[in-house]
N, C-alpha and C. Protein backbone atom coordinates (compact mmCIF):
# COMPACT_ATOMS: atom_id res chain seq x y z
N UNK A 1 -12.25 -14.67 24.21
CA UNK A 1 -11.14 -14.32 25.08
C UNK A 1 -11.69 -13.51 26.24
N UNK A 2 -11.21 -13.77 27.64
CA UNK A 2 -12.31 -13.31 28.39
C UNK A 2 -11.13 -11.85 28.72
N UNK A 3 -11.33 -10.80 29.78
CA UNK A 3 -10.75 -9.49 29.55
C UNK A 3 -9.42 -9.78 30.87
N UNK A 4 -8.97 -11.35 31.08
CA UNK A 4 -7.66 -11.43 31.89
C UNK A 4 -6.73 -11.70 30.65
N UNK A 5 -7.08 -12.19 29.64
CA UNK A 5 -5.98 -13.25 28.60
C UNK A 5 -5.65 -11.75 28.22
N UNK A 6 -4.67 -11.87 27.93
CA UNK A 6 -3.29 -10.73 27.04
C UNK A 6 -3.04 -11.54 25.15
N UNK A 7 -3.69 -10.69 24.71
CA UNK A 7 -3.29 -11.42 23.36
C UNK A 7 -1.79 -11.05 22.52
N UNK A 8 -1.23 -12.20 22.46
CA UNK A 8 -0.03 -12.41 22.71
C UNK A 8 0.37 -12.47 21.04
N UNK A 9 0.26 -11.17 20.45
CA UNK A 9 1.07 -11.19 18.99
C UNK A 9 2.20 -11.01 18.33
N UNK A 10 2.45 -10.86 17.18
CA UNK A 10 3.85 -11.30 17.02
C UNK A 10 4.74 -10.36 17.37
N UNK A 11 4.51 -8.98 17.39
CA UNK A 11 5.01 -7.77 17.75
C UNK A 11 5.62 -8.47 19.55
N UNK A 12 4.60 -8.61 20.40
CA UNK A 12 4.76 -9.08 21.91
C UNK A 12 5.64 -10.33 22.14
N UNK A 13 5.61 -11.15 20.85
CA UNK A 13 6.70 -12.19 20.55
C UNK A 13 7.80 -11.76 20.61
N UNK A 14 7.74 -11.31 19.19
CA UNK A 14 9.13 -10.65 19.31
C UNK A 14 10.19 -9.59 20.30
N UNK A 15 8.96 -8.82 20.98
CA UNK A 15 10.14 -8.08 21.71
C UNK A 15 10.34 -8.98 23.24
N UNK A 16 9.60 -9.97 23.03
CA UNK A 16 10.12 -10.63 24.15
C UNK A 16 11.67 -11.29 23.59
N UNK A 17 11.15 -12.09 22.87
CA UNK A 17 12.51 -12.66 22.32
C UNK A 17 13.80 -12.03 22.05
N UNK A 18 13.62 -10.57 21.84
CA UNK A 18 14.49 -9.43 21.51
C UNK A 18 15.12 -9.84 22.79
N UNK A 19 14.64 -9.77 23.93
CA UNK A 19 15.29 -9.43 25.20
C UNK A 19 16.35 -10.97 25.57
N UNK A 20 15.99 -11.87 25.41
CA UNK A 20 16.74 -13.24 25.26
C UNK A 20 17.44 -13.51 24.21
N UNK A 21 17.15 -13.22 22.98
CA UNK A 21 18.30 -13.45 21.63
C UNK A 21 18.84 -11.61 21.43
N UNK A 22 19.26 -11.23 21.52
CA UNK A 22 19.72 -9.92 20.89
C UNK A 22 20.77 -9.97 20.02
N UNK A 23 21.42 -10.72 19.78
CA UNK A 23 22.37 -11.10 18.92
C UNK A 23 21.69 -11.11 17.66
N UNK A 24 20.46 -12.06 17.46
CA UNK A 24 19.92 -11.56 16.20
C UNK A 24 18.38 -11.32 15.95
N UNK A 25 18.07 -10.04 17.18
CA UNK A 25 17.39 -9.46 16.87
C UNK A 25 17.34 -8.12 16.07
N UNK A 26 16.29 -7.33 15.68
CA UNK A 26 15.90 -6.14 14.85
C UNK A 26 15.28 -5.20 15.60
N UNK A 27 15.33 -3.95 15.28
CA UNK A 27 14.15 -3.48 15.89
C UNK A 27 14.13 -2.08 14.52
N UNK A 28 13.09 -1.94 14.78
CA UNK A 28 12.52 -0.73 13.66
C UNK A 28 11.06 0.28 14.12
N UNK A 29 11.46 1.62 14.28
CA UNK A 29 11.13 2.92 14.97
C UNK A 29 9.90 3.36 13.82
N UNK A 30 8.53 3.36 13.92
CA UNK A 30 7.78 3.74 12.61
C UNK A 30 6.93 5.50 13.48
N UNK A 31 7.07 6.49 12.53
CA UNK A 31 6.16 7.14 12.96
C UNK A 31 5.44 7.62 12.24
N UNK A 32 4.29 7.71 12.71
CA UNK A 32 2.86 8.23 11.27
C UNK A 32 1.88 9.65 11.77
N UNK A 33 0.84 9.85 11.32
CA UNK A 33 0.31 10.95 11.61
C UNK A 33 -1.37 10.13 11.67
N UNK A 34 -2.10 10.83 12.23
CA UNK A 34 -3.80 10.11 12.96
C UNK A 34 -4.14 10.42 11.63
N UNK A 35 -4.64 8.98 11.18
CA UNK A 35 -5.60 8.69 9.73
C UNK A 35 -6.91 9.60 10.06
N UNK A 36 -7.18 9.26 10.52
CA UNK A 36 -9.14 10.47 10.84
C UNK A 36 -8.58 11.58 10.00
N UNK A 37 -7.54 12.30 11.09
CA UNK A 37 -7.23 13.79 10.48
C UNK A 37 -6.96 13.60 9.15
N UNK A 38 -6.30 13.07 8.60
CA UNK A 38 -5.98 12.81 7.05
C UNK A 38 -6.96 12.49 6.14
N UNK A 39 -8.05 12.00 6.88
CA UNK A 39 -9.14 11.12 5.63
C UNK A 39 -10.34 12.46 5.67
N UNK A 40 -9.84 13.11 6.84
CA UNK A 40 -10.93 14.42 6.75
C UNK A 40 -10.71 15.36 5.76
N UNK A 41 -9.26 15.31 6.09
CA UNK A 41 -9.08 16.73 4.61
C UNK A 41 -8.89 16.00 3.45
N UNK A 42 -9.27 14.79 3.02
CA UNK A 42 -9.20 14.12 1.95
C UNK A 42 -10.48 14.63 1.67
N UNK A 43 -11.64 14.63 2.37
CA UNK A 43 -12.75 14.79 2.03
C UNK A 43 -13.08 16.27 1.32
N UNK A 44 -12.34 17.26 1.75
CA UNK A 44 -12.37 18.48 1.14
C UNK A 44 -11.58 18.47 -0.01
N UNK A 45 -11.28 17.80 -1.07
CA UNK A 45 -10.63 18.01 -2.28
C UNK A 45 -10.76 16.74 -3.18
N UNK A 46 -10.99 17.42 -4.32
CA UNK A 46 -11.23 16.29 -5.34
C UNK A 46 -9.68 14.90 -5.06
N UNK A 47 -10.09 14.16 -6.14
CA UNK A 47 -9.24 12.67 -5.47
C UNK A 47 -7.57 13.07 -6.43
N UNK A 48 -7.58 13.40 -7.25
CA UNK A 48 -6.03 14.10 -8.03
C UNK A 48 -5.40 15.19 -7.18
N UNK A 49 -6.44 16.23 -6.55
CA UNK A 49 -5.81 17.05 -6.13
C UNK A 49 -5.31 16.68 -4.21
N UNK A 50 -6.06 15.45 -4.32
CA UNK A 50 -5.73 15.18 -2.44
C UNK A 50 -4.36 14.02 -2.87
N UNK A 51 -4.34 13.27 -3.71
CA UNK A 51 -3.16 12.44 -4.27
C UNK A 51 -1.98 13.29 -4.42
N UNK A 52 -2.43 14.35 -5.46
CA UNK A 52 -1.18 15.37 -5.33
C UNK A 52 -0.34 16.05 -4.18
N UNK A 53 -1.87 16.36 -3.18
CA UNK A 53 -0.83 16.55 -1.89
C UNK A 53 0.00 16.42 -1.01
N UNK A 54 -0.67 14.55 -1.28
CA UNK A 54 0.15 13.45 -0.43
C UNK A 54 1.51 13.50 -1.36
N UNK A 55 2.22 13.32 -2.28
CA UNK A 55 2.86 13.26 -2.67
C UNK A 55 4.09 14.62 -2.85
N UNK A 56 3.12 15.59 -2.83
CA UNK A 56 3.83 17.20 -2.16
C UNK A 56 4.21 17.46 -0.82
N UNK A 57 3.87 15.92 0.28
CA UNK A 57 4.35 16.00 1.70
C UNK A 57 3.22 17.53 1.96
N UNK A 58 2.50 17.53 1.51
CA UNK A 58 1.19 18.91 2.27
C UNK A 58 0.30 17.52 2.68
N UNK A 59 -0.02 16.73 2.99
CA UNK A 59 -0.91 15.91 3.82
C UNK A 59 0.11 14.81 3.86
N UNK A 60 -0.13 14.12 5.11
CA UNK A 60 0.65 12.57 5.36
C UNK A 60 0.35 11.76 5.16
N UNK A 61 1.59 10.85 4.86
CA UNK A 61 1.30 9.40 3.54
C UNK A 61 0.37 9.03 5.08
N UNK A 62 -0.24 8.08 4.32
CA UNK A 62 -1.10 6.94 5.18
C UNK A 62 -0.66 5.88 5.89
N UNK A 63 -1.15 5.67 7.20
CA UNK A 63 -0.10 4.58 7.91
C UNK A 63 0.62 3.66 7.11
N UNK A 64 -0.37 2.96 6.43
CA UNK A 64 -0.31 1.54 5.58
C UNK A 64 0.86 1.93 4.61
N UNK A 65 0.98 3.22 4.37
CA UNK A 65 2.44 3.02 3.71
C UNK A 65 3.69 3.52 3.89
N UNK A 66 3.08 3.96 5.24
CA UNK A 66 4.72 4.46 6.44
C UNK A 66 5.04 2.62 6.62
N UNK A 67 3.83 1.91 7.01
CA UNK A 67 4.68 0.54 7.50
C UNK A 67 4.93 -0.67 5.93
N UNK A 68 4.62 0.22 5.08
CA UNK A 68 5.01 -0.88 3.55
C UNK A 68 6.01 0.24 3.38
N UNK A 69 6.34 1.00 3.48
CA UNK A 69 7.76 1.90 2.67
C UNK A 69 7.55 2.20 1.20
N UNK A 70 6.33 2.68 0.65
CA UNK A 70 6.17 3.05 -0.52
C UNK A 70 5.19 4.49 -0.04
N UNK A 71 5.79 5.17 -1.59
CA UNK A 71 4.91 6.06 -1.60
C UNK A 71 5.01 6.78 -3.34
N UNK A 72 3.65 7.33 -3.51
CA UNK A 72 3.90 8.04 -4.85
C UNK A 72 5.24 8.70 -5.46
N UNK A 73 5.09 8.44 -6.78
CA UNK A 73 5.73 9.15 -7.57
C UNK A 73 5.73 9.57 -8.56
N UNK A 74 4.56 9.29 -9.21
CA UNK A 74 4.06 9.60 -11.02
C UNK A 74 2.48 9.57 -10.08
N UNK A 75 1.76 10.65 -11.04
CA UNK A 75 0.17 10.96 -10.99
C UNK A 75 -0.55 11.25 -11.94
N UNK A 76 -1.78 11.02 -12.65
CA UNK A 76 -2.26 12.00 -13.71
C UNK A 76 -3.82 11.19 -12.99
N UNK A 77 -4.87 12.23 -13.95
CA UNK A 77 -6.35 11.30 -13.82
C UNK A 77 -6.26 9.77 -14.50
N UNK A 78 -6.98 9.12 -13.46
CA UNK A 78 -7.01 7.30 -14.04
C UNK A 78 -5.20 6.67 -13.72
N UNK A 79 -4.15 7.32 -13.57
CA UNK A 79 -2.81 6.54 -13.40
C UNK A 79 -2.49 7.19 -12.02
N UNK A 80 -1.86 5.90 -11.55
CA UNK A 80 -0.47 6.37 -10.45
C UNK A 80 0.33 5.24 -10.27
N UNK A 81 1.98 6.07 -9.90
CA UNK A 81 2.80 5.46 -9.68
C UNK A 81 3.12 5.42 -8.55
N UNK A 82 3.66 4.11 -8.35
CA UNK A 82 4.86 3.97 -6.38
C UNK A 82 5.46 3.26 -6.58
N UNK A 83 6.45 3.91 -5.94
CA UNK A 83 7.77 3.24 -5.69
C UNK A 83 7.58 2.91 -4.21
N UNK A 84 8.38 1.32 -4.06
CA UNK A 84 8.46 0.88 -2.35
C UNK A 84 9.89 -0.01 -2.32
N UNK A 85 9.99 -0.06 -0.62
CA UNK A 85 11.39 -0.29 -0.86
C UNK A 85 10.58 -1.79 -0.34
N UNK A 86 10.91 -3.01 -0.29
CA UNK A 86 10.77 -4.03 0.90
C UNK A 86 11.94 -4.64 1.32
N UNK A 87 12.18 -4.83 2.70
CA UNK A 87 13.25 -4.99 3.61
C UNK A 87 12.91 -6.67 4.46
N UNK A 88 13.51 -6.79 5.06
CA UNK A 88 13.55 -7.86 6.25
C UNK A 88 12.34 -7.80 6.61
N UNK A 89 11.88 -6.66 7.04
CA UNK A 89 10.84 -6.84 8.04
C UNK A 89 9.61 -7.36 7.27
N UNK A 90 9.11 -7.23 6.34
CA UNK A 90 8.38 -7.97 5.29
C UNK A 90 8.59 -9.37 4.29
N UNK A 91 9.61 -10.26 5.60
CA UNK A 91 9.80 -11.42 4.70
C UNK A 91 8.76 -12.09 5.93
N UNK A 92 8.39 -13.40 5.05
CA UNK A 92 7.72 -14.34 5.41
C UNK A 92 8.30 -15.53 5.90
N UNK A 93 7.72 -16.70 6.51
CA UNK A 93 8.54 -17.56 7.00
C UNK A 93 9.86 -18.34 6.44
N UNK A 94 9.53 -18.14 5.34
CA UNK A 94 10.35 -18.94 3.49
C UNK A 94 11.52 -18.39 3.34
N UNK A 95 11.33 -17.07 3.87
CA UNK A 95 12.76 -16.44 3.64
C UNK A 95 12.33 -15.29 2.30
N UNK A 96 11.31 -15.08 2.06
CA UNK A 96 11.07 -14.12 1.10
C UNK A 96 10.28 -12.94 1.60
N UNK A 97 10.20 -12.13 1.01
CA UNK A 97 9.14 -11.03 1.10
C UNK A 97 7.54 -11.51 1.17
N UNK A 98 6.84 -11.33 2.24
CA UNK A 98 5.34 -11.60 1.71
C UNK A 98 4.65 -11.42 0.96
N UNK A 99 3.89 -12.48 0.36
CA UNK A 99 2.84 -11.86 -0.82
C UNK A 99 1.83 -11.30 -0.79
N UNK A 100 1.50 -10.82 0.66
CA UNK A 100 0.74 -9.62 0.83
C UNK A 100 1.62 -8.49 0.67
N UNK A 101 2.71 -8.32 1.00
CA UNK A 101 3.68 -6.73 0.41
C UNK A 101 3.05 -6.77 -0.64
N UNK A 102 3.25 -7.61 -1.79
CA UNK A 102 3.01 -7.47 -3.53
C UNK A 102 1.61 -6.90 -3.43
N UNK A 103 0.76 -7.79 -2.77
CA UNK A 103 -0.81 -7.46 -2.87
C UNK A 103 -1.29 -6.49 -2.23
N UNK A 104 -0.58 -5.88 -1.33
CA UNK A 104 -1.44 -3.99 -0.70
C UNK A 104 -0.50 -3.33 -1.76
N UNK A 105 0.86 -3.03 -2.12
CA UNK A 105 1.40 -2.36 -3.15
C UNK A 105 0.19 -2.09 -4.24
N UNK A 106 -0.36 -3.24 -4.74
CA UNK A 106 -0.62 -3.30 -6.03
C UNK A 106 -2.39 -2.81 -6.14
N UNK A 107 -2.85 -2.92 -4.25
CA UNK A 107 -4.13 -3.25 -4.24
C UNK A 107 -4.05 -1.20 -4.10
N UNK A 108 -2.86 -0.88 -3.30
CA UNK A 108 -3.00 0.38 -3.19
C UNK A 108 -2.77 1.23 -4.57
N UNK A 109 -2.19 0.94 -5.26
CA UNK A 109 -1.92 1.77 -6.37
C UNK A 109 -2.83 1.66 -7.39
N UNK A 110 -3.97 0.55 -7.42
CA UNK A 110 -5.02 0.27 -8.65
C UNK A 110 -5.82 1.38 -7.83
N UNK A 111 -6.43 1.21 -6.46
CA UNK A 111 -7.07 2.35 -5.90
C UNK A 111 -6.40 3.49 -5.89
N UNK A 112 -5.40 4.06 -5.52
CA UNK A 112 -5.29 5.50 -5.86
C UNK A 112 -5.37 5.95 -7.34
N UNK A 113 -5.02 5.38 -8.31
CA UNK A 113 -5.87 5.38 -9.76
C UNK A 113 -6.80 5.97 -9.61
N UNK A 114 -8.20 4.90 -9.35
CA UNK A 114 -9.06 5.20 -9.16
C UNK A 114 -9.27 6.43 -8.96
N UNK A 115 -8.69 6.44 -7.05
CA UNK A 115 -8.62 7.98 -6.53
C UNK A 115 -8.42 8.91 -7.20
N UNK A 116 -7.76 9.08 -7.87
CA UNK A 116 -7.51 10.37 -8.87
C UNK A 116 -8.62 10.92 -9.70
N UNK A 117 -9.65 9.79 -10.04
CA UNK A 117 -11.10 10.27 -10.96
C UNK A 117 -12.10 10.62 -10.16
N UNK A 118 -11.91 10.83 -8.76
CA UNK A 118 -12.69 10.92 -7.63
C UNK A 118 -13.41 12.44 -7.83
N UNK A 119 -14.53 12.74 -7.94
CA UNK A 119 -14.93 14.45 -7.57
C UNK A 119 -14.78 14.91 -6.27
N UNK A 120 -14.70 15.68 -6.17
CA UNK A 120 -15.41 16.64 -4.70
C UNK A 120 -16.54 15.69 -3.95
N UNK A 121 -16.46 15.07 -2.62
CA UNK A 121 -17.44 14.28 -2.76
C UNK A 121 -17.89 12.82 -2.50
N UNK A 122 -17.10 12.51 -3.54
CA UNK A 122 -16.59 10.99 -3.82
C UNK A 122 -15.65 10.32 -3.03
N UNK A 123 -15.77 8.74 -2.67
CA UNK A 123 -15.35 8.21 -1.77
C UNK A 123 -14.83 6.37 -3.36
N UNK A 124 -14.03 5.44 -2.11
CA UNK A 124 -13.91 4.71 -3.04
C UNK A 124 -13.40 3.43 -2.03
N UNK A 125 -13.77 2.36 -2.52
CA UNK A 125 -13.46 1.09 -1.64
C UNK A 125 -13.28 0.17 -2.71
N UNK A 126 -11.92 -0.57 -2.54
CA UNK A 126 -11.57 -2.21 -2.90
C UNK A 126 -13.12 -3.25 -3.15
N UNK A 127 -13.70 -3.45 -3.69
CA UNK A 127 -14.44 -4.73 -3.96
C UNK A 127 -14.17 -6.10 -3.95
N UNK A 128 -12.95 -6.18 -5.32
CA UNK A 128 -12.61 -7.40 -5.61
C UNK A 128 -10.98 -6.62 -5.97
N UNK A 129 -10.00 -7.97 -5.79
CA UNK A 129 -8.51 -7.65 -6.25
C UNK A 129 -8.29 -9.10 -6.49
N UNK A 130 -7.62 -8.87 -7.53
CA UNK A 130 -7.41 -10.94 -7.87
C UNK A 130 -5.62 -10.18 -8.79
N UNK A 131 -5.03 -11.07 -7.56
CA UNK A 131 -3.50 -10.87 -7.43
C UNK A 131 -2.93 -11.75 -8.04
N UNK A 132 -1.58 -11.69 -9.43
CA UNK A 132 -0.81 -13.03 -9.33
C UNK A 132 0.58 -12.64 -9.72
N UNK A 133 1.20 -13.22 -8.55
CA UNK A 133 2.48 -13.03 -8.11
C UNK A 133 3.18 -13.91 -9.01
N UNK A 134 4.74 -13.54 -9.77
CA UNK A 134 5.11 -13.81 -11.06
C UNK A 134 6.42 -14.97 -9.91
N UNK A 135 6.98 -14.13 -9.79
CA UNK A 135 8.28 -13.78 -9.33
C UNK A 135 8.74 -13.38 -8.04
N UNK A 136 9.41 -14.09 -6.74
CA UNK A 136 9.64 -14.18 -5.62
C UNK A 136 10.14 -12.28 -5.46
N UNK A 137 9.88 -11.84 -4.72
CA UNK A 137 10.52 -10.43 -4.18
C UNK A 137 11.23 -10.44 -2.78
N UNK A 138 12.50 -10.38 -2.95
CA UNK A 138 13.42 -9.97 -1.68
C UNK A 138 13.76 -8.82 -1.11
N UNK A 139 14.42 -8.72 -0.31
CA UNK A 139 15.45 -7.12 -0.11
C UNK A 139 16.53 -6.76 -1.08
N UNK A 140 16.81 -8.08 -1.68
CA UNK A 140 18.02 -8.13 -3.08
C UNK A 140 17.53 -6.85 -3.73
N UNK A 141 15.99 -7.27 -4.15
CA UNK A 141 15.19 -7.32 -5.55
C UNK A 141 15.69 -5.30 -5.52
N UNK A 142 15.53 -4.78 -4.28
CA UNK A 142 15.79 -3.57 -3.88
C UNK A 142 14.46 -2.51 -4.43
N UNK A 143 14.69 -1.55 -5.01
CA UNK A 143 13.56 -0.46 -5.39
C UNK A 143 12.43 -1.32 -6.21
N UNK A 144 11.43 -1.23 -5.81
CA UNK A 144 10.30 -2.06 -6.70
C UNK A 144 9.16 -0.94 -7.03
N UNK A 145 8.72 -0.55 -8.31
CA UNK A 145 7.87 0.38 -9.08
C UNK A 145 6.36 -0.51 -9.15
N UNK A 146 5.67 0.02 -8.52
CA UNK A 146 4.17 -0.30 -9.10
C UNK A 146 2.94 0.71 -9.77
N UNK A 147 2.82 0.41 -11.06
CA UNK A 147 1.92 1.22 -11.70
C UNK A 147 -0.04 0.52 -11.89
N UNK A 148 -0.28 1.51 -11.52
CA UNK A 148 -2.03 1.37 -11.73
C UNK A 148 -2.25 2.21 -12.98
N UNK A 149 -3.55 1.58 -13.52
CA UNK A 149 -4.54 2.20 -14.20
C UNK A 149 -5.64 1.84 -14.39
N UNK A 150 -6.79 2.56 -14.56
CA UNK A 150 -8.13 2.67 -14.42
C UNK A 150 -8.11 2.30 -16.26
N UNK A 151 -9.18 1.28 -16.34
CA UNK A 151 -9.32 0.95 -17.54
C UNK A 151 -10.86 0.92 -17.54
N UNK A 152 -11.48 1.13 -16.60
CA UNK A 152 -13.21 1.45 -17.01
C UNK A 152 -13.45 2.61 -15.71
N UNK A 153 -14.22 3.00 -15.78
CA UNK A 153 -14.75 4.38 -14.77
C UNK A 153 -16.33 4.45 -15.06
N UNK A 154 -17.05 3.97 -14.02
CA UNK A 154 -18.73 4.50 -14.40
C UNK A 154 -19.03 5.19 -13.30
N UNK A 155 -19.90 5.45 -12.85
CA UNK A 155 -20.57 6.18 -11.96
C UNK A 155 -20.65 5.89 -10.59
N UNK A 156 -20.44 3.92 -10.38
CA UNK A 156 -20.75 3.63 -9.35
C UNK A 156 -19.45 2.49 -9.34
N UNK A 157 -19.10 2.20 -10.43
CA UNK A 157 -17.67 1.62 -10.10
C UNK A 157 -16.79 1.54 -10.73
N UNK A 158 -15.31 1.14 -10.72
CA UNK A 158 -14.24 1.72 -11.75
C UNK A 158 -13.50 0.16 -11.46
N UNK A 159 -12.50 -0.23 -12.47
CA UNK A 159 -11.82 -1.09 -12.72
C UNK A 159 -10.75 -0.36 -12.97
N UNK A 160 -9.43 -1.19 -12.49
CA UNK A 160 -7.72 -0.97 -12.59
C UNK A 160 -7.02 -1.81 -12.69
N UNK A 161 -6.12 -1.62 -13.74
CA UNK A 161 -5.09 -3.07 -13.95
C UNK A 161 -4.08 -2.07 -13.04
N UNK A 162 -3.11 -3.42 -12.24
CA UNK A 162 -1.74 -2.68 -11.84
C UNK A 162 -0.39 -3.61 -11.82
N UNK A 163 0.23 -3.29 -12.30
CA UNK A 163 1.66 -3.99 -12.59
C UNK A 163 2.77 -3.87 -11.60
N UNK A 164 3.90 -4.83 -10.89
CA UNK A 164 4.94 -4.48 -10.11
C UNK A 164 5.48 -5.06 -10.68
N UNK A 165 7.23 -4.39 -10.96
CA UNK A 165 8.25 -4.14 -11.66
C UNK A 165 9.80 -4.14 -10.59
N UNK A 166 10.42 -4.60 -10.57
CA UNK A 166 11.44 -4.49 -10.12
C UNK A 166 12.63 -3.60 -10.65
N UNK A 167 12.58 -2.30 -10.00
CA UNK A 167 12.94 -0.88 -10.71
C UNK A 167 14.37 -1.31 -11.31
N UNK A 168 15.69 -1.89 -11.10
CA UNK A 168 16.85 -2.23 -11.51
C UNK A 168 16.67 -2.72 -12.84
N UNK A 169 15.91 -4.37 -12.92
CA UNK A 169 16.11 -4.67 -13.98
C UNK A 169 14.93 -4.72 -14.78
N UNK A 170 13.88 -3.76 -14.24
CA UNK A 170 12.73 -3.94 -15.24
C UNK A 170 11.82 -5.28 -15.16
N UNK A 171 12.15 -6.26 -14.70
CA UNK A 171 11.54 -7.88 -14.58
C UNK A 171 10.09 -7.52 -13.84
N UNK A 172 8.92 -7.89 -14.78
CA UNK A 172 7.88 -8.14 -13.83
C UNK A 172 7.48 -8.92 -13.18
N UNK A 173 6.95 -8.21 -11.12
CA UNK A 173 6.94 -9.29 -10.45
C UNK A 173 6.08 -9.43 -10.03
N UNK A 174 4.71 -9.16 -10.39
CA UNK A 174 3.00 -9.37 -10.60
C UNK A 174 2.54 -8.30 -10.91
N UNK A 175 1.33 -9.11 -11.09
CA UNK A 175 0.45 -8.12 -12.11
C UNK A 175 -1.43 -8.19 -10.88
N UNK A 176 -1.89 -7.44 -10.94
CA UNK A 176 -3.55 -7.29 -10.22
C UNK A 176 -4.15 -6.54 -11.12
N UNK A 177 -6.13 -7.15 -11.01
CA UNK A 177 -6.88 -6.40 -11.78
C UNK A 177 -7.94 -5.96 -9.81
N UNK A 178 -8.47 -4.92 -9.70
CA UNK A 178 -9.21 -4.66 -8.72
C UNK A 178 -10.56 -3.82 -9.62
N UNK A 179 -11.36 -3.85 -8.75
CA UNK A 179 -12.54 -3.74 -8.81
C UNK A 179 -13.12 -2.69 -7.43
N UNK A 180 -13.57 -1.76 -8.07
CA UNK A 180 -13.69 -0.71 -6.75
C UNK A 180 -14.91 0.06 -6.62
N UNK A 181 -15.64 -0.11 -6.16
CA UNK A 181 -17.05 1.07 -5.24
C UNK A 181 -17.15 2.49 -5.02
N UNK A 182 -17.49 3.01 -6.09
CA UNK A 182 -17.18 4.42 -5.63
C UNK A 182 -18.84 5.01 -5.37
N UNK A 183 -18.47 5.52 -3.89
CA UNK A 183 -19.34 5.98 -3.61
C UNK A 183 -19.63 7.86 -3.34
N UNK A 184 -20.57 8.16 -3.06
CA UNK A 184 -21.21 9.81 -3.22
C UNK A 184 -21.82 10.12 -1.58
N UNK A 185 -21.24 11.06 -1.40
CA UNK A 185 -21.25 11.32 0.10
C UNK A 185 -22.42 12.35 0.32
């Protein structure tokens, strides 16, 4: 792309189109806080006690889940819980929710697991995530619960099963195993 072309994405789509259909357009206001600053003071505290904060509103959730609408709600070492809402703005062409919503939910909550066994120190990255989606998720589906847990922990890498649940009726609506890199700073 040479530096005249304007790359023209769906965001630039849409608010064009906003301006010609308004009848049934959307619009939705997101505000977040600069990840750097956040991943810095992550670095000063073990991985339970920087999880805990986020969830005490003393550090800010992370973009990625100002724009997915989830955030903690259960913590211990090796587990965490989130709750997320998904809306309109996360349906896919089909008329459903995307199955990437299901898969950062699920990819985020096997890693903050993780996160929680983190020392002083310690850092941690996604490897592998092998996702399978049960059950279609809408805006119907309403409050959706996803739980992680760390089912191996070594030195240099940790494994997490994580489950999503559709908080009303309990129905599970996939399940992920991830595979994660923890590294020593």
């Amino acid at each position: 792309m040479n530096p005249e072309q304007t790359l023209e994405t769906a965001r630039t789509v849409a608010a064009d189109l906003a301006a010609e259909q308004p009848e049934i357009s959307r619009e939705l206001t997101l505000n977040w806080q600069d990840p750097t600053a956040m991943a810095s003071k992550g670095m000063e505290m073990a991985g339970l006690d920087y999880m805990r904060a986020v969830m005490a509103k003393e550090v800010p959730p992370a973009p990625i889940a100002v724009l997915m609408n989830m955030a903690p709600v259960e913590l211990e070492e090796g587990r965490a819980v989130f709750s997320a809402l998904p809306g309109e703005e996360h349906y896919n062409p089909i008329g459903v929710v995307h199955g990437g919503f299901m898969a950062t939910l699920l990819d985020s909550v096997a890693g903050c697991a993780v996160h929680t066994t983190l020392a002083l120190g310690e850092a941690y990255t996604t490897v592998t995530l092998e996702v399978k989606n049960l059950r279609p998720l809408t805006r119907e589906t309403g409050l959706v619960r996803a739980e992680g847990e760390v089912t191996y922990r070594g030195r240099r890498q940790a494994t997490a099963d994580a489950r999503l649940y559709a908080d009303d009726s309990g129905k599970l609506l996939a399940t992920a195993t991830s595979t994660c890199l923890v590294m020593s700073n």
